[in-house]
N, C-alpha and C. Protein backbone atom coordinates (compact mmCIF):
# COMPACT_ATOMS: atom_id res chain seq x y z
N UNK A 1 -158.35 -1.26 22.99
CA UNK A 1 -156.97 -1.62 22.73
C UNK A 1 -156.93 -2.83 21.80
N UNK A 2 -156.31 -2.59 20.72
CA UNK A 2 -156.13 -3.81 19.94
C UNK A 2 -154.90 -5.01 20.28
N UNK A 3 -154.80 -6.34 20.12
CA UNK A 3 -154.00 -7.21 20.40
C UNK A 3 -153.21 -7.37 19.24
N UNK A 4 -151.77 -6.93 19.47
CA UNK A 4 -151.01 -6.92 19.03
C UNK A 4 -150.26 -7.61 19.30
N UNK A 5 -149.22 -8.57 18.26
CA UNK A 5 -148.31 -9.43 18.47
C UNK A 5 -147.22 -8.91 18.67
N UNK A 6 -146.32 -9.33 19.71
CA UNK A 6 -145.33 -8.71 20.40
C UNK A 6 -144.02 -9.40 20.04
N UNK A 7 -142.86 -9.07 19.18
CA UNK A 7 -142.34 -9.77 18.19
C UNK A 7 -140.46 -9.35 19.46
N UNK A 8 -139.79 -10.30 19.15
CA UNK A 8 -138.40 -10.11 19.67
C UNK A 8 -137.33 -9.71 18.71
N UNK A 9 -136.07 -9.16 18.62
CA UNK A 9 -135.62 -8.35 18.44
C UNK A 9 -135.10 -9.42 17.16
N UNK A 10 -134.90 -10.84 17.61
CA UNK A 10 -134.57 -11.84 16.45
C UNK A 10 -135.54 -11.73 15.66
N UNK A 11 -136.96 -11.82 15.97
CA UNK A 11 -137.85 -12.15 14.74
C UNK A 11 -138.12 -10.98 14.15
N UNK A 12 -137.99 -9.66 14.34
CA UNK A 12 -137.81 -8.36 13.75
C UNK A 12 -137.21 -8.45 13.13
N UNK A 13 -135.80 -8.62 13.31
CA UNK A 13 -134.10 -8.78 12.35
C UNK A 13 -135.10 -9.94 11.35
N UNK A 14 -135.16 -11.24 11.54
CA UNK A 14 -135.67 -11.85 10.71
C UNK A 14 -136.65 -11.29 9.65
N UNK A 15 -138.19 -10.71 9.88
CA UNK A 15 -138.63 -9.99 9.02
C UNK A 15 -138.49 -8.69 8.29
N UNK A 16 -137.56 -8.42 8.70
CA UNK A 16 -136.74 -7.30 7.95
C UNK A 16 -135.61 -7.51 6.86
N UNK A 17 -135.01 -9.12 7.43
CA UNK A 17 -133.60 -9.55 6.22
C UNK A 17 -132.39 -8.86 6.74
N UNK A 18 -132.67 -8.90 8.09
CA UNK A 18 -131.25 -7.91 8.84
C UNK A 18 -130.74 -8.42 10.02
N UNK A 19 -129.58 -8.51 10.12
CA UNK A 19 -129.22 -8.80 11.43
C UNK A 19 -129.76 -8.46 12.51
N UNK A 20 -129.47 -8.73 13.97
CA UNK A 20 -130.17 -8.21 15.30
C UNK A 20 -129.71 -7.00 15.63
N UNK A 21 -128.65 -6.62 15.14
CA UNK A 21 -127.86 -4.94 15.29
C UNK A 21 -129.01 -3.86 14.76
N UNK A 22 -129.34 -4.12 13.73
CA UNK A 22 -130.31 -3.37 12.77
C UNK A 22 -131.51 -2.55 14.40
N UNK A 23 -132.01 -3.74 14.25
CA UNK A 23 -133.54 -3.51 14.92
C UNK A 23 -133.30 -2.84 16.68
N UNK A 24 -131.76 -3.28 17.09
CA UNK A 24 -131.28 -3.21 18.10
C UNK A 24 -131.09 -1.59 18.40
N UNK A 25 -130.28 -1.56 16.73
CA UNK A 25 -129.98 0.38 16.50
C UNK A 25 -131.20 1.40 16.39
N UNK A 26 -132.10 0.65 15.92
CA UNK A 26 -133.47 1.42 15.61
C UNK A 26 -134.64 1.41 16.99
N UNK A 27 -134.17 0.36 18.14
CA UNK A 27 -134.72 0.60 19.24
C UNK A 27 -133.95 1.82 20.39
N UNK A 28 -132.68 1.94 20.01
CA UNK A 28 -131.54 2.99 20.78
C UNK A 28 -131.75 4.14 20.44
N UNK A 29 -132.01 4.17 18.98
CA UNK A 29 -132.43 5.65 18.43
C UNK A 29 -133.62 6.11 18.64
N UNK A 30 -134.37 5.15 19.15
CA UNK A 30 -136.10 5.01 19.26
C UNK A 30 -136.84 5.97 17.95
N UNK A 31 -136.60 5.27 17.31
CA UNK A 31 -137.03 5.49 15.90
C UNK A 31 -138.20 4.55 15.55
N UNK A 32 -137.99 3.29 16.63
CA UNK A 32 -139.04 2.32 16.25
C UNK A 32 -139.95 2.07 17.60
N UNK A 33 -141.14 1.98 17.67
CA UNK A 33 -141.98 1.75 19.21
C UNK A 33 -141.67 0.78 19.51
N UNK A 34 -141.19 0.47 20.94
CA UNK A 34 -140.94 -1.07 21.62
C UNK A 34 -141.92 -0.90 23.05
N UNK A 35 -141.90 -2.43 23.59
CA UNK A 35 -142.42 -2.10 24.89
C UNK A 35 -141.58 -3.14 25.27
N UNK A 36 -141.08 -2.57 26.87
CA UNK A 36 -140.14 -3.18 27.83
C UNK A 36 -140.84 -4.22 28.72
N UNK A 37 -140.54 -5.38 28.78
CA UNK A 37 -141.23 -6.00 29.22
C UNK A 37 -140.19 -6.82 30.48
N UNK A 38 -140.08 -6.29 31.57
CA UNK A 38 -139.36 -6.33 32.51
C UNK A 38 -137.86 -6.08 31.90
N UNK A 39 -137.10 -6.96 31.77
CA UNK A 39 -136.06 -6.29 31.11
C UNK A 39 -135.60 -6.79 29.76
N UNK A 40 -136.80 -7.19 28.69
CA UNK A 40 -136.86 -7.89 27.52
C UNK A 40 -137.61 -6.72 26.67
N UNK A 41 -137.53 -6.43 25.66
CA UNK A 41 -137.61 -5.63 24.38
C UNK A 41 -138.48 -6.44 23.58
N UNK A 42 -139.66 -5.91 23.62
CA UNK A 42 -140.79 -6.45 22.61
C UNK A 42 -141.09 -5.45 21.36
N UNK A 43 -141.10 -5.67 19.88
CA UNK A 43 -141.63 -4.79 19.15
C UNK A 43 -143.03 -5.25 18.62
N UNK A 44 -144.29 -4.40 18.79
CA UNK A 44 -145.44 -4.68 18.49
C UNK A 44 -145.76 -5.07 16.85
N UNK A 45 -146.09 -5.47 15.99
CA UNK A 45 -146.25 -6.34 14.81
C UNK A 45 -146.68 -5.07 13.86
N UNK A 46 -147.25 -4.21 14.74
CA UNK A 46 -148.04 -2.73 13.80
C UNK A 46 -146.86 -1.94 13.71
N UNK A 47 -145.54 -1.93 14.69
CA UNK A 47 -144.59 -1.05 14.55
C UNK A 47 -143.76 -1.59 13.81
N UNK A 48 -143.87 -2.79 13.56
CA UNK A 48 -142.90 -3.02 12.06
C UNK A 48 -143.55 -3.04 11.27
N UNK A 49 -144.29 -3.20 10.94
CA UNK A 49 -145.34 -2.63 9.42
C UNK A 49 -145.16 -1.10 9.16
N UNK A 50 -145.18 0.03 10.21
CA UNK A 50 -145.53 1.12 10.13
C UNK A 50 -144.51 1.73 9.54
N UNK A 51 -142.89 1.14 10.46
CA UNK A 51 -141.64 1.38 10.00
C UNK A 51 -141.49 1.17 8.93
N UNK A 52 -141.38 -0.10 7.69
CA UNK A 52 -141.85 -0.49 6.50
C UNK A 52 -142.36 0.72 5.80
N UNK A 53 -143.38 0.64 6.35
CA UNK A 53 -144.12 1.79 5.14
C UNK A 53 -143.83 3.26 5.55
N UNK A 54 -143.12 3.47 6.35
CA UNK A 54 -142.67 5.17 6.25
C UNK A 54 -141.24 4.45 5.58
N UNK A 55 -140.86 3.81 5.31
CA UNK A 55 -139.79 3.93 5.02
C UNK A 55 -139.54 2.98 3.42
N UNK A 56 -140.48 3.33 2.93
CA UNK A 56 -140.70 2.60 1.67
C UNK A 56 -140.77 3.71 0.61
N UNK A 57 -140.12 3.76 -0.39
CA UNK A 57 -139.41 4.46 -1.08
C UNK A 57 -140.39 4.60 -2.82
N UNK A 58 -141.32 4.88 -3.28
CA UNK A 58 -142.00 4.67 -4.67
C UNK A 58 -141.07 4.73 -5.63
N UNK A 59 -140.70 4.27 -6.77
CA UNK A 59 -140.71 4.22 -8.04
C UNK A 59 -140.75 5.79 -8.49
N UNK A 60 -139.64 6.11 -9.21
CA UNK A 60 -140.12 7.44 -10.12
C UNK A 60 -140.37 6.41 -11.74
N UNK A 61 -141.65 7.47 -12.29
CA UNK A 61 -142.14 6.82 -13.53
C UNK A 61 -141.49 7.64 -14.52
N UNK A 62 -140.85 7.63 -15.29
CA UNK A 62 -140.17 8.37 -16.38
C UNK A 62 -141.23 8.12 -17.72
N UNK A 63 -141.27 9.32 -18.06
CA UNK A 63 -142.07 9.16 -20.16
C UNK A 63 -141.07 8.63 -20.66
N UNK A 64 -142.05 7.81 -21.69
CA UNK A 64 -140.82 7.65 -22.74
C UNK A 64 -140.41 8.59 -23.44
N UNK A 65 -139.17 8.26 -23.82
CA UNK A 65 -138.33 9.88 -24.84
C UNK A 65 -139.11 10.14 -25.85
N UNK A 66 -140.03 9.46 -25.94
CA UNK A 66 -140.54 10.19 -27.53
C UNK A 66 -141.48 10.88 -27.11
N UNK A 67 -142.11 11.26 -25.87
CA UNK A 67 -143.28 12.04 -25.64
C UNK A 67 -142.04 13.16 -25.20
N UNK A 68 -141.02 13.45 -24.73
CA UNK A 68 -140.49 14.57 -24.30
C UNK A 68 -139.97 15.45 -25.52
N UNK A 69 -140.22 16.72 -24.89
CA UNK A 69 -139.93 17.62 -25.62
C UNK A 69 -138.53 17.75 -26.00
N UNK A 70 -138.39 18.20 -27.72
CA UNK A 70 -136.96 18.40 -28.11
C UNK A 70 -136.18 19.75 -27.38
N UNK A 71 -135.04 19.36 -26.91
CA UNK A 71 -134.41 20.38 -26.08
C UNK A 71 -133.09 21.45 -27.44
């Protein structure tokens, strides 16, 4: 088992740039892994990274117009 930092629903909102509603909505929908810790809401440090990166969006790369073909 790896040791994972167990982050609160403020410092989530905080590393995200979002209010406490955000992280609050994404623990209701359980969209995001939490662990209950008597009756306190911990999110593990790997489940906000993980969230992050499924939810990280790439760049489309466009040619420049002069390599595209005349239509």
């Amino acid at each position: 088992m790896t040791t994972d930092r167990l982050l609160t629903v403020q410092e989530v909102a905080e590393r995200l740039g979002t209010g406490v509603r955000f992280p609050r909505r994404l623990i209701e929908e359980r969209r995001i892994t939490f662990v209950k810790v008597g009756r306190h809401v911990r999110i593990p440090e790997s489940a906000v990274e993980a969230f992050v990166a499924a939810n990280t969006v790439e760049p489309v790369i466009l040619r420049p117009m002069a390599l595209r073909g005349a239509a």
